[in-house]
C-alpha atoms as a PDB file:
ATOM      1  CA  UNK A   1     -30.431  18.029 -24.873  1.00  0.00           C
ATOM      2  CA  UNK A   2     -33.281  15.635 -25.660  1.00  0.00           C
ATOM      3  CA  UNK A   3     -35.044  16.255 -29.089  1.00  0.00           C
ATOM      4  CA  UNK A   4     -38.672  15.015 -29.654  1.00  0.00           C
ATOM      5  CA  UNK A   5     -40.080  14.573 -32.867  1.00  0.00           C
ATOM      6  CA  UNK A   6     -44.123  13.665 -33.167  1.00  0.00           C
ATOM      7  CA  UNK A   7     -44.980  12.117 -36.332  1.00  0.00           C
ATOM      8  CA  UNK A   8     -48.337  10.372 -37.666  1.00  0.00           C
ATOM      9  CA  UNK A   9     -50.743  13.709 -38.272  1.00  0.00           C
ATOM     10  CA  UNK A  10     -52.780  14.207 -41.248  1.00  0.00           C
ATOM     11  CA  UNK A  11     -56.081  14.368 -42.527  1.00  0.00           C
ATOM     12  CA  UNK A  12     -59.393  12.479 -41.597  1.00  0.00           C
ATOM     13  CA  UNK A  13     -62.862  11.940 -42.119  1.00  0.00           C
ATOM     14  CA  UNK A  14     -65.376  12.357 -38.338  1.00  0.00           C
ATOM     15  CA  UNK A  15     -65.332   8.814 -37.489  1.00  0.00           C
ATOM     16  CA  UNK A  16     -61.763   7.757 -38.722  1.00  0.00           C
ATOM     17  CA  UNK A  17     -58.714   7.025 -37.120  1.00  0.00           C
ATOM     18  CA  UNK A  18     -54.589   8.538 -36.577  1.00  0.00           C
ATOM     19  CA  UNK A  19     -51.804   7.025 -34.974  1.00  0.00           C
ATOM     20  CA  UNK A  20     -49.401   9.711 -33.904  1.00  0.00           C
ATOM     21  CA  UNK A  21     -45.454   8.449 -32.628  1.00  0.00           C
ATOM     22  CA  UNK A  22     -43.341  10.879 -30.679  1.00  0.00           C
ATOM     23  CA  UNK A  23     -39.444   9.631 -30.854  1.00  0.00           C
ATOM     24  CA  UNK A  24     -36.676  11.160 -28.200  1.00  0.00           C
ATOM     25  CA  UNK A  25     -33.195  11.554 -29.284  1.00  0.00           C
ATOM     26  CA  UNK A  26     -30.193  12.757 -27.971  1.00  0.00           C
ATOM     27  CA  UNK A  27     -28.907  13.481 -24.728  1.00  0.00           C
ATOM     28  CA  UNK A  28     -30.771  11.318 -21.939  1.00  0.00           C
ATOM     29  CA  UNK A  29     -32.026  12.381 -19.114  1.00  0.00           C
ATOM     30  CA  UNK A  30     -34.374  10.350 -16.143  1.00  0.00           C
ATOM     31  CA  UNK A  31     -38.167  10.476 -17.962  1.00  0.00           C
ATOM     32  CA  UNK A  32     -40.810  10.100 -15.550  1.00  0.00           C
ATOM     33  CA  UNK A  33     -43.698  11.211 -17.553  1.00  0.00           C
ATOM     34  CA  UNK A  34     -44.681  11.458 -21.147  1.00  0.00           C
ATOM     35  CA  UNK A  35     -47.780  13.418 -22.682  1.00  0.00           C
ATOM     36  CA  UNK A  36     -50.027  14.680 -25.409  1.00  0.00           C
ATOM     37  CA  UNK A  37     -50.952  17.928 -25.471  1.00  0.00           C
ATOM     38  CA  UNK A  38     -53.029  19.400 -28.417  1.00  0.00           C
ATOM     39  CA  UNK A  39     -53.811  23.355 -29.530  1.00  0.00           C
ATOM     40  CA  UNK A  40     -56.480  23.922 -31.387  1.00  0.00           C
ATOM     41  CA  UNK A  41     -56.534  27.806 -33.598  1.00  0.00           C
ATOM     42  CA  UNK A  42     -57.402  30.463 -30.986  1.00  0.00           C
ATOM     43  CA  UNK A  43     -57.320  28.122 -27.881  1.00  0.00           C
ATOM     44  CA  UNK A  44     -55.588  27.535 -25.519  1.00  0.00           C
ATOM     45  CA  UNK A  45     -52.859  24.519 -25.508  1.00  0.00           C
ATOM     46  CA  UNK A  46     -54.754  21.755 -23.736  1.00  0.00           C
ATOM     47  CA  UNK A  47     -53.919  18.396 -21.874  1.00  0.00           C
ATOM     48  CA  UNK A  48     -54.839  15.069 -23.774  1.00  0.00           C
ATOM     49  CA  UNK A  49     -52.952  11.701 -22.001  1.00  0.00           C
ATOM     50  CA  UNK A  50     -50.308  11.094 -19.685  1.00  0.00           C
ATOM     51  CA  UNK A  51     -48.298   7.997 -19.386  1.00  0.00           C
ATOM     52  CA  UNK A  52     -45.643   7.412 -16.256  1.00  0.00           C
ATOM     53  CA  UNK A  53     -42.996   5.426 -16.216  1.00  0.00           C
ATOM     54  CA  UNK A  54     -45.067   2.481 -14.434  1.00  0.00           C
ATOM     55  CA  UNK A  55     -47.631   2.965 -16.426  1.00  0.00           C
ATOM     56  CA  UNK A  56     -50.008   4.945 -15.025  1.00  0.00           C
ATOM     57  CA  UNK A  57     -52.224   6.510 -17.508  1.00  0.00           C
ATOM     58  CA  UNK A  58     -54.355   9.306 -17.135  1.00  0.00           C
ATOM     59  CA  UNK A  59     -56.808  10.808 -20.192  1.00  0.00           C
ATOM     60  CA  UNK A  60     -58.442  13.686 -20.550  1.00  0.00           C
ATOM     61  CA  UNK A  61     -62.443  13.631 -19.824  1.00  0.00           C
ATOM     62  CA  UNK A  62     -62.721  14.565 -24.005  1.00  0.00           C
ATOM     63  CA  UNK A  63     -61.074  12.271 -25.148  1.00  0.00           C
ATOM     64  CA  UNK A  64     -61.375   9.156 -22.894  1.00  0.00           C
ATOM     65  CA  UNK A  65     -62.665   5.753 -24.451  1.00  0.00           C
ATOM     66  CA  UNK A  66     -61.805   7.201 -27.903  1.00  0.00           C
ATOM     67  CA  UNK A  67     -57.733   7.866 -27.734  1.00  0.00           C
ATOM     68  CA  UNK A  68     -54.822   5.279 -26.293  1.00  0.00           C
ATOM     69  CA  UNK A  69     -51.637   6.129 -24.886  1.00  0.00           C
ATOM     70  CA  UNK A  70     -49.158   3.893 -24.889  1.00  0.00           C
ATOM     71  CA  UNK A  71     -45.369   3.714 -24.794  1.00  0.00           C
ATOM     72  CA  UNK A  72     -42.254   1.743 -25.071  1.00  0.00           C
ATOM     73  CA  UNK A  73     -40.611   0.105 -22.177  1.00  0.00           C
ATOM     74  CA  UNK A  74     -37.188   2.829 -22.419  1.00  0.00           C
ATOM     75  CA  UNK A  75     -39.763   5.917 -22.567  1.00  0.00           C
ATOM     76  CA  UNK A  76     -38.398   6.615 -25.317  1.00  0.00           C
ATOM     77  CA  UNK A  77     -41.200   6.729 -28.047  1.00  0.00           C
ATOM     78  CA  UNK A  78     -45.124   7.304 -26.701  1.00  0.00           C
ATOM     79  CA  UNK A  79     -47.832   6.867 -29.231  1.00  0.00           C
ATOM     80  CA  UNK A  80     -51.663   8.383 -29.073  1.00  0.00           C
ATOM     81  CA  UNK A  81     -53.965   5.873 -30.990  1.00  0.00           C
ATOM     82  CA  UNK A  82     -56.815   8.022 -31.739  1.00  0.00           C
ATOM     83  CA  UNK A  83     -60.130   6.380 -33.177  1.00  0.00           C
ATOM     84  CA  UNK A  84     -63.792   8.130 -33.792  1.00  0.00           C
ATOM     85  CA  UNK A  85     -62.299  11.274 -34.639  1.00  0.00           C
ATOM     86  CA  UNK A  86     -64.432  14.628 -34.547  1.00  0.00           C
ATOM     87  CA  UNK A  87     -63.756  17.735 -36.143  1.00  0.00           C
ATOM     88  CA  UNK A  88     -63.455  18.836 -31.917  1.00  0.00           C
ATOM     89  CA  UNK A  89     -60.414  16.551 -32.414  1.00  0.00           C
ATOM     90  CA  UNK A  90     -58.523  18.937 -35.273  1.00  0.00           C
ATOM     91  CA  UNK A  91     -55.537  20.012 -33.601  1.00  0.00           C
ATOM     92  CA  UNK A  92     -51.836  20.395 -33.377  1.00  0.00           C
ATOM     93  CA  UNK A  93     -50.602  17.475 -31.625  1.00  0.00           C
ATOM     94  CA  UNK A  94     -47.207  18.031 -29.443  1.00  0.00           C
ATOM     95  CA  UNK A  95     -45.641  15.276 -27.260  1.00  0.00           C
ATOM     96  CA  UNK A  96     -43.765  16.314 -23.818  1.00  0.00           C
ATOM     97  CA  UNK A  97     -41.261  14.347 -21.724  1.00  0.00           C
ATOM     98  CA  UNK A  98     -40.980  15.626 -18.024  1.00  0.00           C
ATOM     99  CA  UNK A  99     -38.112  14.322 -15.901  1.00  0.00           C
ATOM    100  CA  UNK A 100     -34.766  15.212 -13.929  1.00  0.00           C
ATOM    101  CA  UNK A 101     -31.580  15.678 -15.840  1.00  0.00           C
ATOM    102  CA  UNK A 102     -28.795  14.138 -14.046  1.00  0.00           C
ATOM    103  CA  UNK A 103     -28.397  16.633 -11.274  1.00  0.00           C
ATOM    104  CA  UNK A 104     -32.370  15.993 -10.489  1.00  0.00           C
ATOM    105  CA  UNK A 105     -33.438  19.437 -11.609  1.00  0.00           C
ATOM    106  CA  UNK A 106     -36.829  19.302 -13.428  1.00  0.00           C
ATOM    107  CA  UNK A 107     -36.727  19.635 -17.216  1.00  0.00           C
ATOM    108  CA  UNK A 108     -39.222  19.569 -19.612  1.00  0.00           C
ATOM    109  CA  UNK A 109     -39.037  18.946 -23.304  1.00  0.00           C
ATOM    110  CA  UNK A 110     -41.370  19.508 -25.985  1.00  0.00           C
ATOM    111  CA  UNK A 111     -41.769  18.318 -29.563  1.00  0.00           C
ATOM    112  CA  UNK A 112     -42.671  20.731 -32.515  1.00  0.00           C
ATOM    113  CA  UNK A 113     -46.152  19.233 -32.961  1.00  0.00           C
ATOM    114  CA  UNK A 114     -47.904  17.253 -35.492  1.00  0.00           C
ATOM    115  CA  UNK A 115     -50.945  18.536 -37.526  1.00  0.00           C
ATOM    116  CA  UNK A 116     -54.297  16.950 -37.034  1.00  0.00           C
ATOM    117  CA  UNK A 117     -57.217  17.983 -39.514  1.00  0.00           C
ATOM    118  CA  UNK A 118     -60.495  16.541 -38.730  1.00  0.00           C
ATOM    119  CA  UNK A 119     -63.004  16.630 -42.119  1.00  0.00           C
ATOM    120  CA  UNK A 120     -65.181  15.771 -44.416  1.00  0.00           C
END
């Protein structure tokens, strides 16, 4: 199985700026879209950016013109450049790959998340 690993979380000043990297290992399988997704304490997990492989890129209305997705050609790694952070912002940060496996059944894989504080 795939393994994703998000790095690049920390702490921040309102205003500053986080790159965060999500890196797949392991077993391969056919990626056809890779995402942020962010949970905040007592909500719900939310959608942040999707990237296809074409690269179509979607963002979420709260975070568009602030945040860029962006990826490597492979689909391997995706990366959320985040500037003008707000304390709205302060989240755990997990990357998803969605795809086929090689029999073209649907598979998702998550990463364990990366911590975002957002602070003065």
């Amino acid at each position: 199985q795939v393994q994703l690993v998000e790095s690049g979380g920390g702490m921040v000043q309102p205003g500053g700026s986080l790159r965060l990297s999500c890196a797949a290992s392991g077993s391969p399988f056919s990626v056809n879209v890779m995402g942020w997704y962010r949970q905040a304490p007592g909500k719900e997990r939310e959608w942040v950016a999707t990237i296809t492989r074409g690269g179509s890129i979607n963002y979420a209305d709260s975070v568009k013109g602030r945040f860029t997705i962006s990826r490597d050609y492979a689909m391997t790694t995706v990366y959320l450049q985040m500037y003008n952070l707000k304390p709205e912002d302060a989240a755990d940060y997990y990357c998803k790959a969605a795809g086929v496996d090689s029999s073209f059944r649907p598979l998702e894989v998550w990463g364990q998340g990366t911590l975002v504080t957002v602070s003065s």
